[in-house]
PDB file of N, CA and C in Angstrom:
ATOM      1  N   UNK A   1      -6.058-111.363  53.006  1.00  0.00           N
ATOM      2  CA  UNK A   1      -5.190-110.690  52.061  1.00  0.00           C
ATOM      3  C   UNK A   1      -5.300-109.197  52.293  1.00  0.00           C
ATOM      4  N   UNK A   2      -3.741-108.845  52.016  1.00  0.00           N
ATOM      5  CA  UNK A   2      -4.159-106.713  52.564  1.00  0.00           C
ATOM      6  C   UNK A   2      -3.595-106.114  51.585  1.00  0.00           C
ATOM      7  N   UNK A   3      -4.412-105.883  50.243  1.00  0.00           N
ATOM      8  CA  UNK A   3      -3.647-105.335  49.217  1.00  0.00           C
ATOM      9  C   UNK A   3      -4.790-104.003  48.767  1.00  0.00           C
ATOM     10  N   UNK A   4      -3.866-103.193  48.510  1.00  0.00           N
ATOM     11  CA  UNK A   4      -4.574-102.190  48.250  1.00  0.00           C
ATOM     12  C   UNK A   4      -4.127-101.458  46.899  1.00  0.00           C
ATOM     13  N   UNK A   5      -5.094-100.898  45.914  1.00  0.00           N
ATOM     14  CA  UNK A   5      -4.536-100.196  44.504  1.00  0.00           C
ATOM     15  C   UNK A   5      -5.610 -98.623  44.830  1.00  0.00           C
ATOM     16  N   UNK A   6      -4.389 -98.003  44.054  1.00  0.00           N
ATOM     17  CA  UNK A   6      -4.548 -96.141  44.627  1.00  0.00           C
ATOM     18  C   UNK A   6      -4.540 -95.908  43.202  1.00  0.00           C
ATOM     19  N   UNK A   7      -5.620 -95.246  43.177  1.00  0.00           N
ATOM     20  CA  UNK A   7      -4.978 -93.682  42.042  1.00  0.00           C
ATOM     21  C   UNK A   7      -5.556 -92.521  42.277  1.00  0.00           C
ATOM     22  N   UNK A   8      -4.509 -91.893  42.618  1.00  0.00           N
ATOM     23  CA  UNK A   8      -4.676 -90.035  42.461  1.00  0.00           C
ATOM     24  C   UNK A   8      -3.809 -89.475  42.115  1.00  0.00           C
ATOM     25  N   UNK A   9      -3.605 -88.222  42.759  1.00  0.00           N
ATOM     26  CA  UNK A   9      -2.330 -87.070  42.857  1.00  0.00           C
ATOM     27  C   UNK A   9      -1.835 -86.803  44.226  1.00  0.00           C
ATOM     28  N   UNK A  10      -0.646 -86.708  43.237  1.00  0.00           N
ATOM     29  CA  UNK A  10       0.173 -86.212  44.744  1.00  0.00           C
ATOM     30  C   UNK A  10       0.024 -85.086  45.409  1.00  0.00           C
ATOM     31  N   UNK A  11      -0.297 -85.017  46.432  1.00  0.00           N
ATOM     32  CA  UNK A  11      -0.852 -83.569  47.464  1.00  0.00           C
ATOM     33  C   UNK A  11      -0.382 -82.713  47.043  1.00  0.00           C
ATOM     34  N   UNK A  12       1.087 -82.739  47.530  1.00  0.00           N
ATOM     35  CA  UNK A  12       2.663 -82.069  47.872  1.00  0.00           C
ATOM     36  C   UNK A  12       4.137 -83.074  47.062  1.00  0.00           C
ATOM     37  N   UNK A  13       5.280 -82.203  46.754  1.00  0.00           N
ATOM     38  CA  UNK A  13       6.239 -82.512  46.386  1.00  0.00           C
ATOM     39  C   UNK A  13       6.745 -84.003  47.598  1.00  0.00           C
ATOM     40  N   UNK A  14       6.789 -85.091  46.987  1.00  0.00           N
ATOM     41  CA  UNK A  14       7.361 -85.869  47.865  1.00  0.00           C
ATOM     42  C   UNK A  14       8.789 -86.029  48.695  1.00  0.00           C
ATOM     43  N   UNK A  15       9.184 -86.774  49.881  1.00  0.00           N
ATOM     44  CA  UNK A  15       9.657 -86.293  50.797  1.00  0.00           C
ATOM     45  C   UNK A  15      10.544 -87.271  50.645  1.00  0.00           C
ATOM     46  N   UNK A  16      11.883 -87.401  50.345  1.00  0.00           N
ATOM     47  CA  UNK A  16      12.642 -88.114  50.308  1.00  0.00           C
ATOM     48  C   UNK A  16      14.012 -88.177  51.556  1.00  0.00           C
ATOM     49  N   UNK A  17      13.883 -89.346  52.124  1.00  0.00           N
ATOM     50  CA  UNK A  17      15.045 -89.740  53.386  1.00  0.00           C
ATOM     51  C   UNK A  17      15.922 -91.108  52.584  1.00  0.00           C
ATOM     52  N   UNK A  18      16.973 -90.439  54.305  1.00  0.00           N
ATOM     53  CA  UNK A  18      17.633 -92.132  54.258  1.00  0.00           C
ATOM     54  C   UNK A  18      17.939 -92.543  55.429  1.00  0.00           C
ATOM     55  N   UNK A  19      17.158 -93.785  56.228  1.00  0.00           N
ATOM     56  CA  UNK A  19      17.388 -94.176  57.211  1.00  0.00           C
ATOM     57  C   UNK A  19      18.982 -94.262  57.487  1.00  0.00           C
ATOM     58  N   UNK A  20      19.020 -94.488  59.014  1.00  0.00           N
ATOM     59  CA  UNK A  20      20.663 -94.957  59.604  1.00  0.00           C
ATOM     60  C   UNK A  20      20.963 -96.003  58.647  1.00  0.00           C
ATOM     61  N   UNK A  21      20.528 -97.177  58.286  1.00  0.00           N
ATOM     62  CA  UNK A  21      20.738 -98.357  57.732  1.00  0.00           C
ATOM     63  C   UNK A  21      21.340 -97.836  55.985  1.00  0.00           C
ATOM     64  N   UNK A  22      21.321 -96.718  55.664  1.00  0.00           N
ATOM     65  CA  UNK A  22      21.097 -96.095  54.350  1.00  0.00           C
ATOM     66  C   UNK A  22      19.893 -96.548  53.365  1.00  0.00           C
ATOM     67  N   UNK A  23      18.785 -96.989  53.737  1.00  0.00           N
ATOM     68  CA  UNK A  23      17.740 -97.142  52.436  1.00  0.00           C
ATOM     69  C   UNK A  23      16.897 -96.008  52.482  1.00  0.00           C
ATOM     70  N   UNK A  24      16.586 -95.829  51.333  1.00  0.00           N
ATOM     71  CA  UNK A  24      15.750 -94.626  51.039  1.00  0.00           C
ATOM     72  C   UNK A  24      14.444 -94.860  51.202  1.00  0.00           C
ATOM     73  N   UNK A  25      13.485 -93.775  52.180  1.00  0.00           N
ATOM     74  CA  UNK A  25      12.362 -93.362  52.191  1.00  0.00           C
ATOM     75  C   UNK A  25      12.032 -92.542  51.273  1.00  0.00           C
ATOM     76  N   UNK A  26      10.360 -93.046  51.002  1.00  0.00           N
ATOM     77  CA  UNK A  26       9.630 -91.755  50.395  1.00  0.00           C
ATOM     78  C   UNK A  26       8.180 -91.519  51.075  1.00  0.00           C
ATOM     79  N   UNK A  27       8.301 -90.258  51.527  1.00  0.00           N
ATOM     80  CA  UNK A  27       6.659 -90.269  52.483  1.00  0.00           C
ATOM     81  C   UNK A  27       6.124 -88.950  51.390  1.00  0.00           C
ATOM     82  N   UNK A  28       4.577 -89.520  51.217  1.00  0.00           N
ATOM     83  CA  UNK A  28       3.895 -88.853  50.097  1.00  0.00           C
ATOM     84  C   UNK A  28       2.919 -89.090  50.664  1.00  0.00           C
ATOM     85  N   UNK A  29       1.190 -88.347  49.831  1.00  0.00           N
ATOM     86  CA  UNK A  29       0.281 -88.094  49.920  1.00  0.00           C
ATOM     87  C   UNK A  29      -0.719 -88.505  48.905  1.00  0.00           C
ATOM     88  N   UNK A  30      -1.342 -89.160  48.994  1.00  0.00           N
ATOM     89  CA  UNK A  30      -2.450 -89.039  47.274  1.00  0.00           C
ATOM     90  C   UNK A  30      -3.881 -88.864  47.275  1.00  0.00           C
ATOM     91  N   UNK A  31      -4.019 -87.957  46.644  1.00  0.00           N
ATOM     92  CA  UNK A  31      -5.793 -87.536  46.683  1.00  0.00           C
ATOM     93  C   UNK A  31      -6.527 -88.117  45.947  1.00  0.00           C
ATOM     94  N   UNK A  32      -7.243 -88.987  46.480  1.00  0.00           N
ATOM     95  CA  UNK A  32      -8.003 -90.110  45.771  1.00  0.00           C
ATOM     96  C   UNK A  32      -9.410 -89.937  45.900  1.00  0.00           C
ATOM     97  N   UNK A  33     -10.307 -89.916  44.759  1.00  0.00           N
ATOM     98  CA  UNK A  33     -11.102 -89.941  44.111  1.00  0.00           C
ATOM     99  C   UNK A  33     -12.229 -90.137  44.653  1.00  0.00           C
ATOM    100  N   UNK A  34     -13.207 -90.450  45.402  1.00  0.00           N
ATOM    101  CA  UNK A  34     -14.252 -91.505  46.037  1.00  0.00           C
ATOM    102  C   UNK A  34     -15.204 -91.580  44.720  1.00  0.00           C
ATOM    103  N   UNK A  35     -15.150 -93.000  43.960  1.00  0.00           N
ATOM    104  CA  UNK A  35     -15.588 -93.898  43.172  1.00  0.00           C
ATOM    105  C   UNK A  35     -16.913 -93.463  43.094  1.00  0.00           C
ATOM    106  N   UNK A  36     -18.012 -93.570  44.061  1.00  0.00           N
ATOM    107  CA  UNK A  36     -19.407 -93.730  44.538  1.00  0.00           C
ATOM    108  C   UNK A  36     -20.271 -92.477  44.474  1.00  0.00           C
ATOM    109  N   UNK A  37     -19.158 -91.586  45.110  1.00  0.00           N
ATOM    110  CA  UNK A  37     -19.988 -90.122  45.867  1.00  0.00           C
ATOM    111  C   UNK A  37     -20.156 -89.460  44.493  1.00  0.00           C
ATOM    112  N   UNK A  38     -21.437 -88.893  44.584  1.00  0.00           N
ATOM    113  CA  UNK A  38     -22.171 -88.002  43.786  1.00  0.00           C
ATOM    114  C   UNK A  38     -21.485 -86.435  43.766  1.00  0.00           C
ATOM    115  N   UNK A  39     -20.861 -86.686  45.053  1.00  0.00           N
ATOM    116  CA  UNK A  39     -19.867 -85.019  45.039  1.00  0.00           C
ATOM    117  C   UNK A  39     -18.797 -85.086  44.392  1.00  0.00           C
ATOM    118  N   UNK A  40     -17.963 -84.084  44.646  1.00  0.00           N
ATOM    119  CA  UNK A  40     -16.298 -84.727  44.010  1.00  0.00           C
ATOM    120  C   UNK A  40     -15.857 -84.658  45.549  1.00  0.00           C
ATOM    121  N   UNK A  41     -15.487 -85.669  45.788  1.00  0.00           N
ATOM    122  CA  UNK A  41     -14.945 -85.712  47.361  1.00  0.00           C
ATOM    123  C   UNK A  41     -13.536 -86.559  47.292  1.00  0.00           C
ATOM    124  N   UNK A  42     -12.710 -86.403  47.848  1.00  0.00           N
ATOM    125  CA  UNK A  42     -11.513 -86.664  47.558  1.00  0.00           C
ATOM    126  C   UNK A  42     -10.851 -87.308  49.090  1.00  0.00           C
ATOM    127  N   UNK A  43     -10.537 -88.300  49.075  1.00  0.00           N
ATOM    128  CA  UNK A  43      -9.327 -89.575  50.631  1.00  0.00           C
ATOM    129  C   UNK A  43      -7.918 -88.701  50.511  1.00  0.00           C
ATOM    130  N   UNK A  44      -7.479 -87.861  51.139  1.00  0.00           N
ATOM    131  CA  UNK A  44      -5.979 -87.768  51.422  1.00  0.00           C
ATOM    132  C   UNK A  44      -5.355 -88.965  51.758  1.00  0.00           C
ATOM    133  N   UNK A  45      -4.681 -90.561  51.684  1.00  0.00           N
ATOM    134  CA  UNK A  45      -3.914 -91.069  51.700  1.00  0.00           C
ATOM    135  C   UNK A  45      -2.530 -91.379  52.064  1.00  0.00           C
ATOM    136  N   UNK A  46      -1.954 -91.280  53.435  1.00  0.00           N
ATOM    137  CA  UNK A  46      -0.384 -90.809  53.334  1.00  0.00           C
ATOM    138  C   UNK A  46       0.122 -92.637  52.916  1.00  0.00           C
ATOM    139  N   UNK A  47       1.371 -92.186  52.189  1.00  0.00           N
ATOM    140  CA  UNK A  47       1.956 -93.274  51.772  1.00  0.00           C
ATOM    141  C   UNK A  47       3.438 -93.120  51.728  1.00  0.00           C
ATOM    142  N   UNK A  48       4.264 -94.398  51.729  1.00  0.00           N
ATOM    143  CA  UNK A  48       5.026 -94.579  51.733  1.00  0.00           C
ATOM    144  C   UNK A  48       5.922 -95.757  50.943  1.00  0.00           C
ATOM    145  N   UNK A  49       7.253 -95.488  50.348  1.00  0.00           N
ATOM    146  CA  UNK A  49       7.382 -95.998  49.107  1.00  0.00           C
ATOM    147  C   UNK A  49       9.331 -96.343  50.062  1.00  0.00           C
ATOM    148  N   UNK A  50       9.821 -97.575  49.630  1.00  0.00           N
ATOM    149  CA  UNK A  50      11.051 -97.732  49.504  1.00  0.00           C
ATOM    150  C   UNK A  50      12.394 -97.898  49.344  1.00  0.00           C
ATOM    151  N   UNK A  51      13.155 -97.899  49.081  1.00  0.00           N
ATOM    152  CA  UNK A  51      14.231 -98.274  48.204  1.00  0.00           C
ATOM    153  C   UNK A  51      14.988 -97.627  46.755  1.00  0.00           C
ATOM    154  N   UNK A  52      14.410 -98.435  45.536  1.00  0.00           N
ATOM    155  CA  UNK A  52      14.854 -98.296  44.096  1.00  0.00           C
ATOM    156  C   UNK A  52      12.867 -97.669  43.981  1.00  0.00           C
ATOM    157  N   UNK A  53      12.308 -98.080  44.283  1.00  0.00           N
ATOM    158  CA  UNK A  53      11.084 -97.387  44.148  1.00  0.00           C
ATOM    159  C   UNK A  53      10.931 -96.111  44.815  1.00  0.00           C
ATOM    160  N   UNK A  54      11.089 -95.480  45.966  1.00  0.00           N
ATOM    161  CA  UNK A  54      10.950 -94.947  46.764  1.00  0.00           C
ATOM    162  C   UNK A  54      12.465 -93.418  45.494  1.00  0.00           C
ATOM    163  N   UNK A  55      13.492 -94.020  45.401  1.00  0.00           N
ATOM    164  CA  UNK A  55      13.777 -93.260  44.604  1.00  0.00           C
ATOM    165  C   UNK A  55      13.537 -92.776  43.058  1.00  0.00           C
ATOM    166  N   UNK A  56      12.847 -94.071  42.616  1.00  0.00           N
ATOM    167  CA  UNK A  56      12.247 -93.907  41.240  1.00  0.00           C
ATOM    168  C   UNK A  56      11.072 -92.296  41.272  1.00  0.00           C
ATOM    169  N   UNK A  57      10.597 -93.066  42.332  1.00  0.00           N
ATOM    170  CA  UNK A  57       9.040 -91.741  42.550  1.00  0.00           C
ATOM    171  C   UNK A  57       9.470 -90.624  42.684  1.00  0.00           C
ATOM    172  N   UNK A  58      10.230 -89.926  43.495  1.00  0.00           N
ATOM    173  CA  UNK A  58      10.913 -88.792  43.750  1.00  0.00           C
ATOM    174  C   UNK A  58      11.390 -88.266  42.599  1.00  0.00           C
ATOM    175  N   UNK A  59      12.699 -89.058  41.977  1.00  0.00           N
ATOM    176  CA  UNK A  59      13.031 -88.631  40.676  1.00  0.00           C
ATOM    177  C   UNK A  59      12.145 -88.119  39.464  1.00  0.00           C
ATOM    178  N   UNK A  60      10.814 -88.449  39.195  1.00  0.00           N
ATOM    179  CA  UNK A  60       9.699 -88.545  38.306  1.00  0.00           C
ATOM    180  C   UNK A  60       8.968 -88.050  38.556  1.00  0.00           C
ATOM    181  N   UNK A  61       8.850 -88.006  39.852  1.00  0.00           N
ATOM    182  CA  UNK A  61       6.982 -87.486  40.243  1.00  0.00           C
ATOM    183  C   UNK A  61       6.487 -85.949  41.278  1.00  0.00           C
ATOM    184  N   UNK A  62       6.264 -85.133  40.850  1.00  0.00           N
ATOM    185  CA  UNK A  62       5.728 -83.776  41.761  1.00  0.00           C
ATOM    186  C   UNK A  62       4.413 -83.701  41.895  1.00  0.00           C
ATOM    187  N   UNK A  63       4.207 -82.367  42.913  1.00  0.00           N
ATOM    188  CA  UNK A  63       3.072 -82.195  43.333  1.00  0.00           C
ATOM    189  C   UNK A  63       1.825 -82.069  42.092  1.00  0.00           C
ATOM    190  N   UNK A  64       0.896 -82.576  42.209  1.00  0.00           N
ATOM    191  CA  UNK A  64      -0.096 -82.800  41.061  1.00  0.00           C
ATOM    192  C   UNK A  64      -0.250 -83.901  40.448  1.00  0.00           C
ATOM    193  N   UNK A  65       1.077 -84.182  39.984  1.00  0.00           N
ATOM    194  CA  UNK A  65       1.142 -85.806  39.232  1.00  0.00           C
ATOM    195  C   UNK A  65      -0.029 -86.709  39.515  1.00  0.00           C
ATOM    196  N   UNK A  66      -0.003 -87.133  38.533  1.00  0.00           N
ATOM    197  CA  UNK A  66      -1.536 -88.956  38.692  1.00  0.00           C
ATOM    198  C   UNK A  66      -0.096 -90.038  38.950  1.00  0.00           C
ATOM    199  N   UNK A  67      -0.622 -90.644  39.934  1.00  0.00           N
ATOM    200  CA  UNK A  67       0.545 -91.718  40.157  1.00  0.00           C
ATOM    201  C   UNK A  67      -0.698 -92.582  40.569  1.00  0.00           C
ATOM    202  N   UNK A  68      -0.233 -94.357  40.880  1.00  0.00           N
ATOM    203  CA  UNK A  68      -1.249 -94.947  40.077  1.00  0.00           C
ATOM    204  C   UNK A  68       0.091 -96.142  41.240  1.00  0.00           C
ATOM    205  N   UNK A  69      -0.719 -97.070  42.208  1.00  0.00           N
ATOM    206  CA  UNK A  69       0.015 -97.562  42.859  1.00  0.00           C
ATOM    207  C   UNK A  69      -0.683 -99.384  43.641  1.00  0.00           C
ATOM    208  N   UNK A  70       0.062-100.270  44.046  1.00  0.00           N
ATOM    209  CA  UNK A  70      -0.559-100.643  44.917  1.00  0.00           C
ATOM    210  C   UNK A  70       0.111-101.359  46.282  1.00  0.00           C
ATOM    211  N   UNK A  71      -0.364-101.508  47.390  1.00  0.00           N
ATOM    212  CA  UNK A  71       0.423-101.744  48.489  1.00  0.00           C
ATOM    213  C   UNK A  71      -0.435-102.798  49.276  1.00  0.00           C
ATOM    214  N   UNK A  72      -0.352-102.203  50.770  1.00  0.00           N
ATOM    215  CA  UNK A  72      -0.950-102.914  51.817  1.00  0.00           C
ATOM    216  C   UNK A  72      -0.963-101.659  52.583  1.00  0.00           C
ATOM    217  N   UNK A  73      -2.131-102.046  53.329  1.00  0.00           N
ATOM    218  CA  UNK A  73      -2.418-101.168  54.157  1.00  0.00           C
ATOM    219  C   UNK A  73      -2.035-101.314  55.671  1.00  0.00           C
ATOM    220  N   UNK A  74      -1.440-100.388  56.702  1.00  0.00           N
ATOM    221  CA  UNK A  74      -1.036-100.690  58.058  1.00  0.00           C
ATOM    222  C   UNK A  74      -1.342 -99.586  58.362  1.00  0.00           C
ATOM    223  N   UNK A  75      -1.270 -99.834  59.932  1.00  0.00           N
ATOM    224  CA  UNK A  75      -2.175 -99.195  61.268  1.00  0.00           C
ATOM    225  C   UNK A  75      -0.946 -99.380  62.365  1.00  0.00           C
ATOM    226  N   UNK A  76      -0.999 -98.133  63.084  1.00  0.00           N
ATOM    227  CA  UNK A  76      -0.458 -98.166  64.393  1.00  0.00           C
ATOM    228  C   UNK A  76      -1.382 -97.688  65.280  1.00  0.00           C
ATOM    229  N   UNK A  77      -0.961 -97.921  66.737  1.00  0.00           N
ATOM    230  CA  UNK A  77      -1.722 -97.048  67.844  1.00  0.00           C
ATOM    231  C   UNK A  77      -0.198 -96.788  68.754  1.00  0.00           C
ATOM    232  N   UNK A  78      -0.774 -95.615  69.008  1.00  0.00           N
ATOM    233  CA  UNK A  78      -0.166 -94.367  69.803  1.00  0.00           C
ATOM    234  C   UNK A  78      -0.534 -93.222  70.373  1.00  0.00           C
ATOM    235  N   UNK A  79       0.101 -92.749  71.817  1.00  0.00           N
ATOM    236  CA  UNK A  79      -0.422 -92.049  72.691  1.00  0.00           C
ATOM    237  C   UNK A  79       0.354 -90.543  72.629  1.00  0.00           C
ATOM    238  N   UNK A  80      -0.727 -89.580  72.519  1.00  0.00           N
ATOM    239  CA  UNK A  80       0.240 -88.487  71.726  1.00  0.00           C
ATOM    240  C   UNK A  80       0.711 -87.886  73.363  1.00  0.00           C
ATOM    241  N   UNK A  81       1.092 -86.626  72.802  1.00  0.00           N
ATOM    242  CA  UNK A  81       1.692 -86.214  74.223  1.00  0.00           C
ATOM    243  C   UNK A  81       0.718 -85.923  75.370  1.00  0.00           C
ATOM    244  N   UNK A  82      -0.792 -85.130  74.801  1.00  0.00           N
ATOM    245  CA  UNK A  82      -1.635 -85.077  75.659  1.00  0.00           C
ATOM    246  C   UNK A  82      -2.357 -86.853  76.462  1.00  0.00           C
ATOM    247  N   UNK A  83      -1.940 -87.855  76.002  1.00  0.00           N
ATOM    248  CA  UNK A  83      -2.410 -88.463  76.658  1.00  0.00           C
ATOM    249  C   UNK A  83      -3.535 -89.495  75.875  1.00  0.00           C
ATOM    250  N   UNK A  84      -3.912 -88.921  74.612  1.00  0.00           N
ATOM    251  CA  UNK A  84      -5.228 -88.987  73.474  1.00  0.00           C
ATOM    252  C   UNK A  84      -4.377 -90.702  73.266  1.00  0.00           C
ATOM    253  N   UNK A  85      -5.116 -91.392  72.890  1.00  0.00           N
ATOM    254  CA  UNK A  85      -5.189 -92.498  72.177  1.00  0.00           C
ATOM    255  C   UNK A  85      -5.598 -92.835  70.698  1.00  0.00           C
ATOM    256  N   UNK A  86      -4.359 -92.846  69.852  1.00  0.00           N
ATOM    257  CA  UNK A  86      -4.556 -92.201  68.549  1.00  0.00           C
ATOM    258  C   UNK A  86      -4.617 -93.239  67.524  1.00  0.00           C
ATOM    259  N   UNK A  87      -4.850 -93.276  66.350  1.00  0.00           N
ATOM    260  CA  UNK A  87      -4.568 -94.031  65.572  1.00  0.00           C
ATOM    261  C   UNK A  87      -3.825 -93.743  63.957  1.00  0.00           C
ATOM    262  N   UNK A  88      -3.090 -94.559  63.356  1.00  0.00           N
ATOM    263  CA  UNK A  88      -2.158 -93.768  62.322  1.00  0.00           C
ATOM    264  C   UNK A  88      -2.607 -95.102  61.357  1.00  0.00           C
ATOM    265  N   UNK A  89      -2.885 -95.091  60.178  1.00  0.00           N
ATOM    266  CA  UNK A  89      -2.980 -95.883  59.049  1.00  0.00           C
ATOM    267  C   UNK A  89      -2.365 -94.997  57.765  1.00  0.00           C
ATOM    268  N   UNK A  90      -1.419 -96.174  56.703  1.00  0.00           N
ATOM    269  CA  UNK A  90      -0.915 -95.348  55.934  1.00  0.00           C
ATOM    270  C   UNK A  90      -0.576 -97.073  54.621  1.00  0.00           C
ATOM    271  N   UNK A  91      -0.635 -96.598  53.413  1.00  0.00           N
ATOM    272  CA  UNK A  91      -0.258 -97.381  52.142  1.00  0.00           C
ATOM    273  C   UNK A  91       1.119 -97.483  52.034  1.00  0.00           C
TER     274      UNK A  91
END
């Protein structure tokens, strides 16, 4: 099972598209908390939201906001221009 639940704030003002197909993207950020650590240490998170959601968030939500979410988590691999062998994970 790949489910994942977030809560933080949003980095930055979220980023709203619309693919060729016309559905709406939303690429965002959330600064999340670490539960455990004795510091205040904080996960930058990039995420991404779709559709009637993806426009709900935008409409409602700015930089700072507590937004409060849950998804799945995915991974790509990719070779940047230098050649590096990279890795990209995002909610």
């Amino acid at each position: 099972m790949n489910k994942i639940e977030l809560i933080g704030r949003l980095v930055a003002d979220p980023e709203l598209s619309v693919t060729a197909d016309g559905l709406e993207m939303l690429k965002f950020r959330l600064a999340v908390h670490r539960a455990k650590s004795k510091e205040k240490t904080a996960d930058f998170i990039p995420c991404k939201a779709w559709g009637k959601t993806a426009a709900f968030i935008s409409g409602y939500f700015g930089k700072g906001d507590m937004l409060a979410l849950d998804g799945s988590l995915q991974s790509w691999r990719y070779v940047d221009g230098e050649g590096h062998a990279r890795h990209l994970y995002e909610v």
